[in-house]
Protein backbone atom coordinates (compact mmCIF):
# COMPACT_ATOMS: atom_id res chain seq x y z
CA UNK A 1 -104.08 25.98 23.89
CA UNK A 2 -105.25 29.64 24.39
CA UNK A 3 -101.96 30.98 24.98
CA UNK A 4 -100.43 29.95 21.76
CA UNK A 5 -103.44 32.59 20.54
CA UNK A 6 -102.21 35.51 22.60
CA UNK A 7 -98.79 35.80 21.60
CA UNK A 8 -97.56 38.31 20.90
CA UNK A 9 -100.83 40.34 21.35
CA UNK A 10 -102.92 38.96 24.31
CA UNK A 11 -105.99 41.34 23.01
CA UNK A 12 -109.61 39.37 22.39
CA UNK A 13 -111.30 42.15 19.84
CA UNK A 14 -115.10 41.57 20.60
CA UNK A 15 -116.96 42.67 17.46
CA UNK A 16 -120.42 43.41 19.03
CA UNK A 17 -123.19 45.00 16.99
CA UNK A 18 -121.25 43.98 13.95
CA UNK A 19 -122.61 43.27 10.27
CA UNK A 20 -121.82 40.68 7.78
CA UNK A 21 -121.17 42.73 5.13
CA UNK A 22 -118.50 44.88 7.32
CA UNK A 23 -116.49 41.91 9.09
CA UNK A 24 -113.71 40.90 6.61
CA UNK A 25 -112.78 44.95 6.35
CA UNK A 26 -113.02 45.15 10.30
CA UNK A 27 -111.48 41.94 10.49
CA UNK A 28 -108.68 42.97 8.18
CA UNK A 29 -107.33 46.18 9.90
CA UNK A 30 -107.98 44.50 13.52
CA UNK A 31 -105.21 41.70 11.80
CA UNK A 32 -103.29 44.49 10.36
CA UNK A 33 -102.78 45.97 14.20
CA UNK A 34 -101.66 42.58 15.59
CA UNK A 35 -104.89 41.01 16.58
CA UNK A 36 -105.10 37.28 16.36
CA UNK A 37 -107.86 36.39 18.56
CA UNK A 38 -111.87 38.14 17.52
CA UNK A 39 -114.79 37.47 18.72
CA UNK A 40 -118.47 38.08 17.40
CA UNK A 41 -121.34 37.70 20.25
CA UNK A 42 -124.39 36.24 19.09
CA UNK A 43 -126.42 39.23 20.10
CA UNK A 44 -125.19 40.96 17.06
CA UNK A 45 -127.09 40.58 13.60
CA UNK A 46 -126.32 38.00 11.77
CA UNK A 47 -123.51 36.50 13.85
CA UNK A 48 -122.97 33.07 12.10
CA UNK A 49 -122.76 34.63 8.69
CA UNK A 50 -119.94 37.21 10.19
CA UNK A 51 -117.90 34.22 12.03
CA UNK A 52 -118.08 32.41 8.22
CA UNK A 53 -116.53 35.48 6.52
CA UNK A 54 -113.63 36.06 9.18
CA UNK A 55 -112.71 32.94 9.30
CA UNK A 56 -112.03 32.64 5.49
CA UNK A 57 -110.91 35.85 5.11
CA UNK A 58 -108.43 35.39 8.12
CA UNK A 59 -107.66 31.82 8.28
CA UNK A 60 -105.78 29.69 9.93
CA UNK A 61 -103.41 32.03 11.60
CA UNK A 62 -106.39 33.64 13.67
CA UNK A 63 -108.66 32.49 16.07
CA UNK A 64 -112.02 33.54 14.96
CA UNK A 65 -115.27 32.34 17.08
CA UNK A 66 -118.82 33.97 19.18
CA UNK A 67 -119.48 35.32 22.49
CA UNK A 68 -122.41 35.41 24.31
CA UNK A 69 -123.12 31.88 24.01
CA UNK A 70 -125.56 30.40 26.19
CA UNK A 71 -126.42 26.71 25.35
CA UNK A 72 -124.76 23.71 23.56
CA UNK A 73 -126.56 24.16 20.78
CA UNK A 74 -125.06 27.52 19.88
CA UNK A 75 -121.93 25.96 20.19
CA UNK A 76 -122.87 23.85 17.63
CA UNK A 77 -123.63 26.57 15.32
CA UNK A 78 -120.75 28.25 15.74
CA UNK A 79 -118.75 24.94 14.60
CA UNK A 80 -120.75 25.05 11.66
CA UNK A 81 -119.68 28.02 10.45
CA UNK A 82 -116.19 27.55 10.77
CA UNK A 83 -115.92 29.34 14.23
CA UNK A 84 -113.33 27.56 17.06
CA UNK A 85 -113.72 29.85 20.38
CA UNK A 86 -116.26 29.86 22.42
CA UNK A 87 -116.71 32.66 25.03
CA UNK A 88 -119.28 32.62 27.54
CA UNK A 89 -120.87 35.31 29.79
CA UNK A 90 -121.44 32.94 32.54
CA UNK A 91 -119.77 29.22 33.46
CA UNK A 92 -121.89 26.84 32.42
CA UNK A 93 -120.45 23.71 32.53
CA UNK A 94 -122.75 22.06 30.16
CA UNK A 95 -121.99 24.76 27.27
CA UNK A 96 -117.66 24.41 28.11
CA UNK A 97 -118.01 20.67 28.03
CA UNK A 98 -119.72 20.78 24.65
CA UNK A 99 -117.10 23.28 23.51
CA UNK A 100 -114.34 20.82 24.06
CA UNK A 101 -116.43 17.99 22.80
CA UNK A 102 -116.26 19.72 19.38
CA UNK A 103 -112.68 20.83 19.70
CA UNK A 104 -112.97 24.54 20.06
CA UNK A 105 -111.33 26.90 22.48
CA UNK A 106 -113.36 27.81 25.56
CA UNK A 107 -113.20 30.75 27.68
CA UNK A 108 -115.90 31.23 30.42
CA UNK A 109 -116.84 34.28 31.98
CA UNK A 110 -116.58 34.23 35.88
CA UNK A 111 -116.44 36.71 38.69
CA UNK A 112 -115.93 34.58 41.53
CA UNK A 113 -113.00 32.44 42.40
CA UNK A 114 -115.68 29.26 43.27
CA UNK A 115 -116.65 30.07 39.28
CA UNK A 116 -113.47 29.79 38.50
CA UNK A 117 -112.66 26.37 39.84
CA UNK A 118 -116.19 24.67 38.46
CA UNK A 119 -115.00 26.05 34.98
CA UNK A 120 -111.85 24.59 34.96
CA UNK A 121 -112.46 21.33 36.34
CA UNK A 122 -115.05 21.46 33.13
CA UNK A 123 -112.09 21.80 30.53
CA UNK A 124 -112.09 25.68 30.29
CA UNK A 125 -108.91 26.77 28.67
CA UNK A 126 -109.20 30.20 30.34
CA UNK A 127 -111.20 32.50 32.03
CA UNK A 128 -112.91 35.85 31.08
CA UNK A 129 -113.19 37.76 34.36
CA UNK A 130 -116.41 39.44 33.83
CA UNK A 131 -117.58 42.43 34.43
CA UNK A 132 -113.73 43.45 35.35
CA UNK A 133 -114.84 46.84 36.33
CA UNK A 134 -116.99 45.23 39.29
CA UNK A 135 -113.88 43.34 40.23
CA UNK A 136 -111.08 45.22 41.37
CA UNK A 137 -106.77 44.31 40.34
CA UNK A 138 -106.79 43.73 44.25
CA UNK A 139 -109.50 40.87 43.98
CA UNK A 140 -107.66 39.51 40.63
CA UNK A 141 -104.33 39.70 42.65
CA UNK A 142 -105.98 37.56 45.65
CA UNK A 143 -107.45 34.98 42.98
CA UNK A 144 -103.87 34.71 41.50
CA UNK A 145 -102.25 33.52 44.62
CA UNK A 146 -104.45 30.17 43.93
CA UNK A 147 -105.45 29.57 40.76
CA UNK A 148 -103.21 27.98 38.15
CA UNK A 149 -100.43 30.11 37.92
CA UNK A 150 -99.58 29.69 33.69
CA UNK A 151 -103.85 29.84 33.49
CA UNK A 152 -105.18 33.16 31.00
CA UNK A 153 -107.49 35.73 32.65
CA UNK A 154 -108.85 38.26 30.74
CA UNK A 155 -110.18 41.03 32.40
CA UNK A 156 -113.52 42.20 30.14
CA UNK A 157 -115.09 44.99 31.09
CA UNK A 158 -114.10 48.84 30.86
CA UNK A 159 -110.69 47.96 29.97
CA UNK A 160 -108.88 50.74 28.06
CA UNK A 161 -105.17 51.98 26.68
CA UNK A 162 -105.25 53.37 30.12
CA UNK A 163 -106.14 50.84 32.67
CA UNK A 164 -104.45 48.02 31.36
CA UNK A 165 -100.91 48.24 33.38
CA UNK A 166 -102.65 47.54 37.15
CA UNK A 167 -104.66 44.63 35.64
CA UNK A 168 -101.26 43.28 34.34
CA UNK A 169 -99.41 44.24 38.18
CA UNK A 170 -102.60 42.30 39.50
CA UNK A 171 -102.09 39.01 37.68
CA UNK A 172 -103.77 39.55 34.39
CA UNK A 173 -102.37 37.56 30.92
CA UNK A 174 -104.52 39.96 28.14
CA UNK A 175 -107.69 41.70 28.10
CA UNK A 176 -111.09 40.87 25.85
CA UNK A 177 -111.52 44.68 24.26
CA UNK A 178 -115.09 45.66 23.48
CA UNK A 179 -116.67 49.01 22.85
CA UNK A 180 -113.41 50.96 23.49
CA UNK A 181 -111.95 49.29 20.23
CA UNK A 182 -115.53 48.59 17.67
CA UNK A 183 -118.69 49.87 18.33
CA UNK A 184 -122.11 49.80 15.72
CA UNK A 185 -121.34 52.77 13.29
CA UNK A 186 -117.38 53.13 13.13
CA UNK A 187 -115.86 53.11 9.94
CA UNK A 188 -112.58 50.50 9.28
CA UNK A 189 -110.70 53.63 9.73
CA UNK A 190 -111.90 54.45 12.98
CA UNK A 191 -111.18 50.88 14.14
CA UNK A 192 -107.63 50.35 13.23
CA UNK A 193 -106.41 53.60 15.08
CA UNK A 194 -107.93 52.51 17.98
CA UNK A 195 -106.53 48.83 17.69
CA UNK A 196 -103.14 50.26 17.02
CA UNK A 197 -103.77 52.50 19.88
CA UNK A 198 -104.76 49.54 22.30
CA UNK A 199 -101.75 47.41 20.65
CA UNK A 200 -99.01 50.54 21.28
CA UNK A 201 -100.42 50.49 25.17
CA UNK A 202 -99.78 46.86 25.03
CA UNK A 203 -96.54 47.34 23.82
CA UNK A 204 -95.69 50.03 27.12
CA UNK A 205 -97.26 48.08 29.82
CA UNK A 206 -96.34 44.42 28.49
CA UNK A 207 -94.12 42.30 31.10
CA UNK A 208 -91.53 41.84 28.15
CA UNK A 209 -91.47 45.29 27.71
CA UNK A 210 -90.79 45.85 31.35
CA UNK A 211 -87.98 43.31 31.32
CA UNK A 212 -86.62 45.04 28.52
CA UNK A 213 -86.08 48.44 30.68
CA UNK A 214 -84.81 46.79 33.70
């Protein structure tokens, strides 16, 4: 269900700090660079009002929902205003069940591989390894050799044009991109070279592109 999101571009853009009034122009140049998948956390202002305007600006063809959500009731919210992902800092099992019970996309955060097997066995549909850059490619690579092997992790944390390719050698399927991509303050301009920038490393590191030399 979540893969089918991150083709070709396995990058989450996570619009923190965000305003209403600048989300469909954000949201149009992040689509413009390949982005399919964005995601508003609720500790931005006005959060439900910028999930509503993506999602009809965007449509159907992009998978538009919050992060940082903590209870069912957010969830709920989130629904409401046309949102269908739900990424989570933490693996509450309560909040993923809820997710799927309204028929959204659910991606807990987890740093442990005993996190990772509660959240699945709860219907997650992938897993936001969180922070990444207090977990290591090695530990990613050792959590590989048991967890479902077709099963999205996306490394969050510190990830950059840079560090992508040993997260990929390690096991990783895509990345969630915050503050390297859209901070509070940068212009629509601003944010489409970086997301072009992000996409072109993408395009270098990616296992098809890899295939593709050999």
């Amino acid at each position: 269900m979540l893969s089918s999101w991150l083709n070709p571009l396995p990058l989450v853009a996570i619009l923190r700090g965000i305003r209403s009034h600048e989300a469909v122009s954000i949201g149009r140049v992040l689509a413009d660079a390949g982005f399919r998948v964005l995601e508003v956390p609720l500790n931005s202002p006005q959060p439900m009002e910028s999930i509503r305007r993506l999602s009809q600006s965007l449509g159907d063809s992009f998978l538009v929902g919050a992060g940082t959500v903590m209870t069912s009731a957010q969830v709920q919210e989130v629904a409401a205003a046309g949102g269908r992902l739900i990424v989570m800092p933490h693996a509450d099992a309560v909040v993923i069940r809820a997710a799927k019970d309204a028929g959204m996309v659910c991606v807990p955060g987890v740093a442990t591989p005993t996190e990772a097997f509660a959240a699945l066995a709860a219907g997650a549909d992938g897993l936001k390894l969180f922070p990444a850059d207090q977990v290591s490619p090695e530990a990613l690579k050792a959590w590989r050799a048991v967890l479902p092997k077709e099963l999205p992790v996306l490394p969050v944390g510190g990830i950059t044009p840079g560090n992508m390719a040993s997260w990929l050698a390690a096991g990783a399927h895509g990345f969630g991109i915050g503050s390297a991509l859209y901070a509070p303050g940068l212009d629509a301009a601003e944010v489409a070279s970086r997301a072009h920038a992000f996409a072109q490393a993408w395009a270098a590191v990616s296992p098809k592109s890899q295939e593709h030399r050999a």
